[in-house]
N, C-alpha and C. Protein backbone atom coordinates (compact mmCIF):
# COMPACT_ATOMS: atom_id res chain seq x y z
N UNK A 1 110.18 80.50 -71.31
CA UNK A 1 109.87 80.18 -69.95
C UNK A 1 110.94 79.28 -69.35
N UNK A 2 111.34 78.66 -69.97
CA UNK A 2 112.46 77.65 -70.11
C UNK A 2 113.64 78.39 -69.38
N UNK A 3 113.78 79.50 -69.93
CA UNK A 3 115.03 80.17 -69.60
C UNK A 3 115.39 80.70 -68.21
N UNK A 4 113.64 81.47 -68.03
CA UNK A 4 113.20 81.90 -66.98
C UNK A 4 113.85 80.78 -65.67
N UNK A 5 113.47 79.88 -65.43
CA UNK A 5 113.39 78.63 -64.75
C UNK A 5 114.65 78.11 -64.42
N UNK A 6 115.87 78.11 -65.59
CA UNK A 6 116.69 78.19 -65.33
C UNK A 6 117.33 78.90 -64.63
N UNK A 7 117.00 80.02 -64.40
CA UNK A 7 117.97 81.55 -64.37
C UNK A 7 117.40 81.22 -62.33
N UNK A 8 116.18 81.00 -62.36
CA UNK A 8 115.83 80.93 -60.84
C UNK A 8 116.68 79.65 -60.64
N UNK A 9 116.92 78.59 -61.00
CA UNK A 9 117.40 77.29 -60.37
C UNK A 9 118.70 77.64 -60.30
N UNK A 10 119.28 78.61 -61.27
CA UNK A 10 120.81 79.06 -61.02
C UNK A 10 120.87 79.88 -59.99
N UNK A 11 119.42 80.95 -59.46
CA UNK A 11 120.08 81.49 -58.24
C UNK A 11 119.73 80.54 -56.65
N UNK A 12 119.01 79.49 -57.39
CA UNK A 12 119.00 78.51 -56.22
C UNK A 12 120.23 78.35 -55.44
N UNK A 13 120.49 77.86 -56.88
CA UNK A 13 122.01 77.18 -56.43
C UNK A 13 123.22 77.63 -56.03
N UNK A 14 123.20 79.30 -56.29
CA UNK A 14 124.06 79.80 -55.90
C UNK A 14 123.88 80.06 -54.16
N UNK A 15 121.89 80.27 -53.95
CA UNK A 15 122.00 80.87 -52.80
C UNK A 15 122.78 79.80 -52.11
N UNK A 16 121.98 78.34 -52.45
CA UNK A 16 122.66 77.00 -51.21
C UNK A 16 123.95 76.55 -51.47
N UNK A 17 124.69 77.19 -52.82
CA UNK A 17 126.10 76.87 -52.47
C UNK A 17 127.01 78.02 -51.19
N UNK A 18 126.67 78.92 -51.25
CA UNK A 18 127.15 79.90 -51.12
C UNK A 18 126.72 79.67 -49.16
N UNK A 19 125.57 79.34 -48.71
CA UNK A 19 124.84 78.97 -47.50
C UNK A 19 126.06 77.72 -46.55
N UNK A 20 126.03 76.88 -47.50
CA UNK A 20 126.88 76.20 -47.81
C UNK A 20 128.27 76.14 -46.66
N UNK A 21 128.95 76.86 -47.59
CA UNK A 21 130.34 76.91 -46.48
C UNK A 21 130.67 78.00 -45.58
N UNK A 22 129.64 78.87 -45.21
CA UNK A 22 129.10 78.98 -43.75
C UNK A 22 128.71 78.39 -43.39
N UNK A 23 127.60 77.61 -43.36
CA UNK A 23 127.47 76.90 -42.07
C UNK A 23 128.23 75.50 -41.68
N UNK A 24 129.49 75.06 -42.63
CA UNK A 24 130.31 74.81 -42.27
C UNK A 24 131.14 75.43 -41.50
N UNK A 25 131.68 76.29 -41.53
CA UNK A 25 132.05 77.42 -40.73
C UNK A 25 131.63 77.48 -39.51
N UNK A 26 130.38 78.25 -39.94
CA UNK A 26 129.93 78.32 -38.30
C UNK A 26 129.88 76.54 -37.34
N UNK A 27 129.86 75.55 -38.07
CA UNK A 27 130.32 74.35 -37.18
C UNK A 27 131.41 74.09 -36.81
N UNK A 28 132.34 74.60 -37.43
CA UNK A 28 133.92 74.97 -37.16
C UNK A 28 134.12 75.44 -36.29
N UNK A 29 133.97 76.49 -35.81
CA UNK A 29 133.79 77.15 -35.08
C UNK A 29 133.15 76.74 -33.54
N UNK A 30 131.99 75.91 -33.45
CA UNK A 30 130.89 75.54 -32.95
C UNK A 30 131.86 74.23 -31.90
N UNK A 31 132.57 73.75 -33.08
CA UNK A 31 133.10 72.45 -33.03
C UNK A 31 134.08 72.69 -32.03
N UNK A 32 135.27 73.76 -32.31
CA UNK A 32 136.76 74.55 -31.63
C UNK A 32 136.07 74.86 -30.05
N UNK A 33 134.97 75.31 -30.50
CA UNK A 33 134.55 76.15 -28.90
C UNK A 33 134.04 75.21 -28.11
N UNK A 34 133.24 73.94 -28.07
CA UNK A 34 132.91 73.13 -27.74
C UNK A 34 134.11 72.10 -26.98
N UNK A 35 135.22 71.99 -28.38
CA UNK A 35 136.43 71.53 -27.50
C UNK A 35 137.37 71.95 -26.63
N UNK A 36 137.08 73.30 -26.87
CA UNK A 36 138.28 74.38 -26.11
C UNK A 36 137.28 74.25 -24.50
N UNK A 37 135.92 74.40 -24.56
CA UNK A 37 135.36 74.27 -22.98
C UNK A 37 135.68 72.78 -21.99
N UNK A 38 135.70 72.06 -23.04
CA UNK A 38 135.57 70.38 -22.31
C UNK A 38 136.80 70.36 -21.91
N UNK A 39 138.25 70.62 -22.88
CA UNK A 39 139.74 70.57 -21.58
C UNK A 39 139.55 71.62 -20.83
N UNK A 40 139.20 73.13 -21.12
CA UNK A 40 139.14 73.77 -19.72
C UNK A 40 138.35 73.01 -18.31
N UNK A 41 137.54 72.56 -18.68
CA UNK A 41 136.23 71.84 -17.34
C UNK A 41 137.57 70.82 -16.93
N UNK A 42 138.33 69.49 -17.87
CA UNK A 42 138.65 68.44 -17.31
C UNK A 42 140.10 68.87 -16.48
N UNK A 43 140.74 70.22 -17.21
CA UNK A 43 141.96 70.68 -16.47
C UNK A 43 141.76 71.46 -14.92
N UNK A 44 140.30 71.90 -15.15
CA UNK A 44 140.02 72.88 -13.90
C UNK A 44 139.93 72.17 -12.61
N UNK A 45 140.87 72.41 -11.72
CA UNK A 45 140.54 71.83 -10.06
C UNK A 45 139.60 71.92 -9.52
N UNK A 46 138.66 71.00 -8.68
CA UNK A 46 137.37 71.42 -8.02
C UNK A 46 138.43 71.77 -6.43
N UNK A 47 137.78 73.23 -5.99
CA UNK A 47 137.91 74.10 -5.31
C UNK A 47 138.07 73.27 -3.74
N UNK A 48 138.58 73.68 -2.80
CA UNK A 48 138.82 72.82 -1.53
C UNK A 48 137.57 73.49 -0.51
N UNK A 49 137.04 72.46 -0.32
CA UNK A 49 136.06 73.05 1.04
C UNK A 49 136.76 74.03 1.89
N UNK A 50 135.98 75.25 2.50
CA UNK A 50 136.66 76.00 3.08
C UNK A 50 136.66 75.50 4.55
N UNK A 51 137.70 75.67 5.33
CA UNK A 51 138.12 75.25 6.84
C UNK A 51 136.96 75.45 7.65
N UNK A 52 136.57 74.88 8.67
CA UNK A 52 135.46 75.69 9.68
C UNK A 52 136.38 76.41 10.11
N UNK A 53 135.29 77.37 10.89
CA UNK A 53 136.11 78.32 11.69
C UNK A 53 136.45 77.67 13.05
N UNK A 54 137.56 78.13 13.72
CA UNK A 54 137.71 77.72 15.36
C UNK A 54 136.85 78.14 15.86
N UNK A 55 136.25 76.91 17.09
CA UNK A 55 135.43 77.42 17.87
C UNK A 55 136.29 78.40 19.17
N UNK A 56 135.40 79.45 19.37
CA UNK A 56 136.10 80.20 20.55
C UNK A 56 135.57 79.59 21.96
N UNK A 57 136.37 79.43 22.58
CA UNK A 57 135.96 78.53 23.67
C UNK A 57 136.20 79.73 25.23
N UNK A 58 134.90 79.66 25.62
CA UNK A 58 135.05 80.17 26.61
C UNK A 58 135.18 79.90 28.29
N UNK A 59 136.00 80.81 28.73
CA UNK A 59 136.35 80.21 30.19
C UNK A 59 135.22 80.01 30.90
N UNK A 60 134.58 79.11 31.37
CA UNK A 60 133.43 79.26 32.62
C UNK A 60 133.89 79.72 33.63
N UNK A 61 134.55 80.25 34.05
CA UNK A 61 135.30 81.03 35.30
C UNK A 61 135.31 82.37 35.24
N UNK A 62 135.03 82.92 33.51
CA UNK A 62 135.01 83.97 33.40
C UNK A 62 133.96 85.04 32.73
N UNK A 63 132.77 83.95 32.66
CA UNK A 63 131.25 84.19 32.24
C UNK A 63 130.69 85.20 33.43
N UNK A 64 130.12 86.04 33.26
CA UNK A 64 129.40 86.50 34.26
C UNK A 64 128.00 86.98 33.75
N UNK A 65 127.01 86.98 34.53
CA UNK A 65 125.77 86.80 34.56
C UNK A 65 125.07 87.67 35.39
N UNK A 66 123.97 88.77 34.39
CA UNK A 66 123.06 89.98 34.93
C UNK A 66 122.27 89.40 36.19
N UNK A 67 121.58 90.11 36.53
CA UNK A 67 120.23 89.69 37.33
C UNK A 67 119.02 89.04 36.88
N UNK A 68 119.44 89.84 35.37
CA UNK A 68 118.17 89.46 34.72
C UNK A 68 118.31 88.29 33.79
N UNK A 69 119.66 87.63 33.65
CA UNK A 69 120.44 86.83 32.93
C UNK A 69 119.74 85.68 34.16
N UNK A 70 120.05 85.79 35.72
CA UNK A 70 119.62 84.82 36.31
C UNK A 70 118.39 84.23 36.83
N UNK A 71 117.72 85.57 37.01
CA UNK A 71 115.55 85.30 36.94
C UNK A 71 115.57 84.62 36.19
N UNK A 72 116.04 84.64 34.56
CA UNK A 72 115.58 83.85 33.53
C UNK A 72 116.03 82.96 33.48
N UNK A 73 117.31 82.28 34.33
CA UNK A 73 117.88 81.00 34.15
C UNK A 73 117.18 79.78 35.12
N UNK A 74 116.67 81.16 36.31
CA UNK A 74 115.91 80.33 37.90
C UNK A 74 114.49 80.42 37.29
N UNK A 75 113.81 80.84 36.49
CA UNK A 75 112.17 81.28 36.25
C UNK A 75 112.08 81.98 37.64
N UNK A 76 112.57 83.29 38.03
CA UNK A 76 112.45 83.93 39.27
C UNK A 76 112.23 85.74 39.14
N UNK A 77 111.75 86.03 39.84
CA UNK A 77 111.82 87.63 39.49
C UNK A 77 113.01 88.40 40.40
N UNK A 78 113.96 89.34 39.38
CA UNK A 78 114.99 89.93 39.84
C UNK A 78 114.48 90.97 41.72
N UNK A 79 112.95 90.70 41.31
CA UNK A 79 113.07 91.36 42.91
C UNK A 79 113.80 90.18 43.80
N UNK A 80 113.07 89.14 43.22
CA UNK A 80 113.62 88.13 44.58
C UNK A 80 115.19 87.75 45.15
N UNK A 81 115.68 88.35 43.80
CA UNK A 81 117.72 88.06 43.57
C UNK A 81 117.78 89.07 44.76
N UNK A 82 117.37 90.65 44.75
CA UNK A 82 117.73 91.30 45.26
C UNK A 82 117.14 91.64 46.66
N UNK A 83 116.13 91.03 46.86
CA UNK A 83 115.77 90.67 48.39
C UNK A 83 116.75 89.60 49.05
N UNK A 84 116.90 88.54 48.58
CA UNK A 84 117.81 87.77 48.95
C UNK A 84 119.41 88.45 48.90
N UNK A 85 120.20 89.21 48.49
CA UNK A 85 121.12 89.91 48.49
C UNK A 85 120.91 91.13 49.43
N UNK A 86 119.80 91.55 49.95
CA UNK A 86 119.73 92.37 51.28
C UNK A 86 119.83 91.73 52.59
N UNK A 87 119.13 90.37 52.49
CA UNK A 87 119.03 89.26 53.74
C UNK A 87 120.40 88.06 54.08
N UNK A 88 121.43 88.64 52.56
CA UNK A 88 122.21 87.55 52.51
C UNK A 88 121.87 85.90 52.03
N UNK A 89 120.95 86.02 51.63
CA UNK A 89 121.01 84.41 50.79
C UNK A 89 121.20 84.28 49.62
N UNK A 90 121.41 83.79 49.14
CA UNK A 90 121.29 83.10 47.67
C UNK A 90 122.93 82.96 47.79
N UNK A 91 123.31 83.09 46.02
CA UNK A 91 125.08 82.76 45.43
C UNK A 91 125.63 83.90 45.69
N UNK A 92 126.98 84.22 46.04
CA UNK A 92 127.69 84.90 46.24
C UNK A 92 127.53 85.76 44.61
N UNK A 93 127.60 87.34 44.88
CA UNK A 93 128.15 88.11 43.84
C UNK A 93 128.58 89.06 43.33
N UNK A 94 128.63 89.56 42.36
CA UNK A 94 129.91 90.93 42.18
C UNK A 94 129.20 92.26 42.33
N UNK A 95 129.69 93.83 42.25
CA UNK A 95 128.86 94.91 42.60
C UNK A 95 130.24 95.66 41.48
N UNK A 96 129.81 95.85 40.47
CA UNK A 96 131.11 95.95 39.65
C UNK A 96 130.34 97.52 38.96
N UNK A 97 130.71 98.77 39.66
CA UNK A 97 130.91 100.14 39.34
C UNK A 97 129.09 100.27 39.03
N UNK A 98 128.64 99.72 40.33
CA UNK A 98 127.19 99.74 40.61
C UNK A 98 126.26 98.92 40.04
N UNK A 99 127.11 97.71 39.04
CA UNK A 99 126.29 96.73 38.24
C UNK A 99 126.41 95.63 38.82
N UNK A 100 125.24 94.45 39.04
CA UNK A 100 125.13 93.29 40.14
C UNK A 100 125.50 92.39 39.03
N UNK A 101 126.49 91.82 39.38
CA UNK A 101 126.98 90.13 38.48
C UNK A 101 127.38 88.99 38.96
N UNK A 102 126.80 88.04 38.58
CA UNK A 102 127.16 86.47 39.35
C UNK A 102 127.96 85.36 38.29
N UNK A 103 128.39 85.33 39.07
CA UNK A 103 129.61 84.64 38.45
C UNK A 103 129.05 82.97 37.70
N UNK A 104 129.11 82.84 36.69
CA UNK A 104 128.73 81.17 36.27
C UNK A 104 129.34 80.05 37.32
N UNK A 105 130.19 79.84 37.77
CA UNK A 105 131.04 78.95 38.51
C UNK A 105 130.16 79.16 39.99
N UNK A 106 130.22 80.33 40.19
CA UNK A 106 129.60 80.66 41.43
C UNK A 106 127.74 79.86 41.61
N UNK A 107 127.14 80.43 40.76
CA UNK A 107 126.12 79.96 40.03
C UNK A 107 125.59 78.35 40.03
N UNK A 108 126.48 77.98 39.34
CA UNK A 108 126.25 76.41 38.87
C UNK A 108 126.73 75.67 40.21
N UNK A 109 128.10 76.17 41.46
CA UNK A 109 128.44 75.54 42.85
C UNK A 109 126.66 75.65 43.46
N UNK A 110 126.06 76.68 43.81
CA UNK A 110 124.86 76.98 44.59
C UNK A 110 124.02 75.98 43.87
N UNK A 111 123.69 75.93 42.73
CA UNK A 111 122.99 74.93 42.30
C UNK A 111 122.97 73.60 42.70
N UNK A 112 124.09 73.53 42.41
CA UNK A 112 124.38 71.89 43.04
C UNK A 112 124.23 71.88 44.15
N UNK A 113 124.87 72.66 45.51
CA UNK A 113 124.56 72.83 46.49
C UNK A 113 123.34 72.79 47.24
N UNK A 114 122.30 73.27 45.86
CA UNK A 114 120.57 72.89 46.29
C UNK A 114 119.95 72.16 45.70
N UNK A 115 120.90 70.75 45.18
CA UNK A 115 120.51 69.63 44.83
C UNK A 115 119.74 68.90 46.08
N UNK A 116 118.29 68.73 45.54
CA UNK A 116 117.50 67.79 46.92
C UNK A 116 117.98 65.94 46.31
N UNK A 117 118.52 65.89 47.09
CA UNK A 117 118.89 64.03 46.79
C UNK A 117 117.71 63.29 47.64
N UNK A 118 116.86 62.59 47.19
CA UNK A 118 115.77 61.75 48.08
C UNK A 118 116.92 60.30 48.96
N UNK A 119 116.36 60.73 50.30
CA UNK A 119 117.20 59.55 51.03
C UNK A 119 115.69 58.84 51.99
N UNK A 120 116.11 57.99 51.59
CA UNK A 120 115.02 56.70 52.21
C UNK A 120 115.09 56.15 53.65
């Protein structure tokens, strides 16, 4: 039985010698790759914020504005733009290949123009 006992403690020992210097190995390994990531990270540049874009800036001189662009700017109904454009009142505006357009500049002058100032 003696012998028996032996013969298992010898393949003990072979299994955990043998276990052994693999998993040395595989820490070798473990170890290389671990260091090879940390100089890549400390060599790698952090990336530059990207530029905004330019703002496009537009001419107010050269905005122009539907009927229905201006009901919704006055809270008004486009009948009333165009009653007033039969009678001649309101802002001056364009008739551009049968389409009605008012000019922003044009627009924002009349406005002011029907600024009520309280005078005492």
């Amino acid at each position: 039985m003696k012998s028996a006992r032996t013969g298992f403690e010898a393949q003990v020992h072979r299994h955990t010698s043998s276990a052994t210097p693999r998993h040395e190995s595989t820490r070798d390994v473990l170890d290389v790759l671990s260091n090879s990531i940390a100089r890549t990270t400390a060599t790698r540049t952090k990336p530059e914020p990207p530029l905004p874009a330019p703002e496009v800036q537009t001419q107010p001189g050269r905005e122009l504005l539907t009927e229905k662009m201006l009901a919704d700017r006055w809270a008004c109904s486009v009948a009333r733009l165009q009653r007033w454009r039969t009678v001649g009142e309101g802002p001056p505006y364009l008739k551009i290949v049968g389409k009605v357009l008012y000019r922003l500049k044009d627009i924002e002058a009349y406005e002011e123009a029907s600024l009520v100032r309280k005078v005492f």
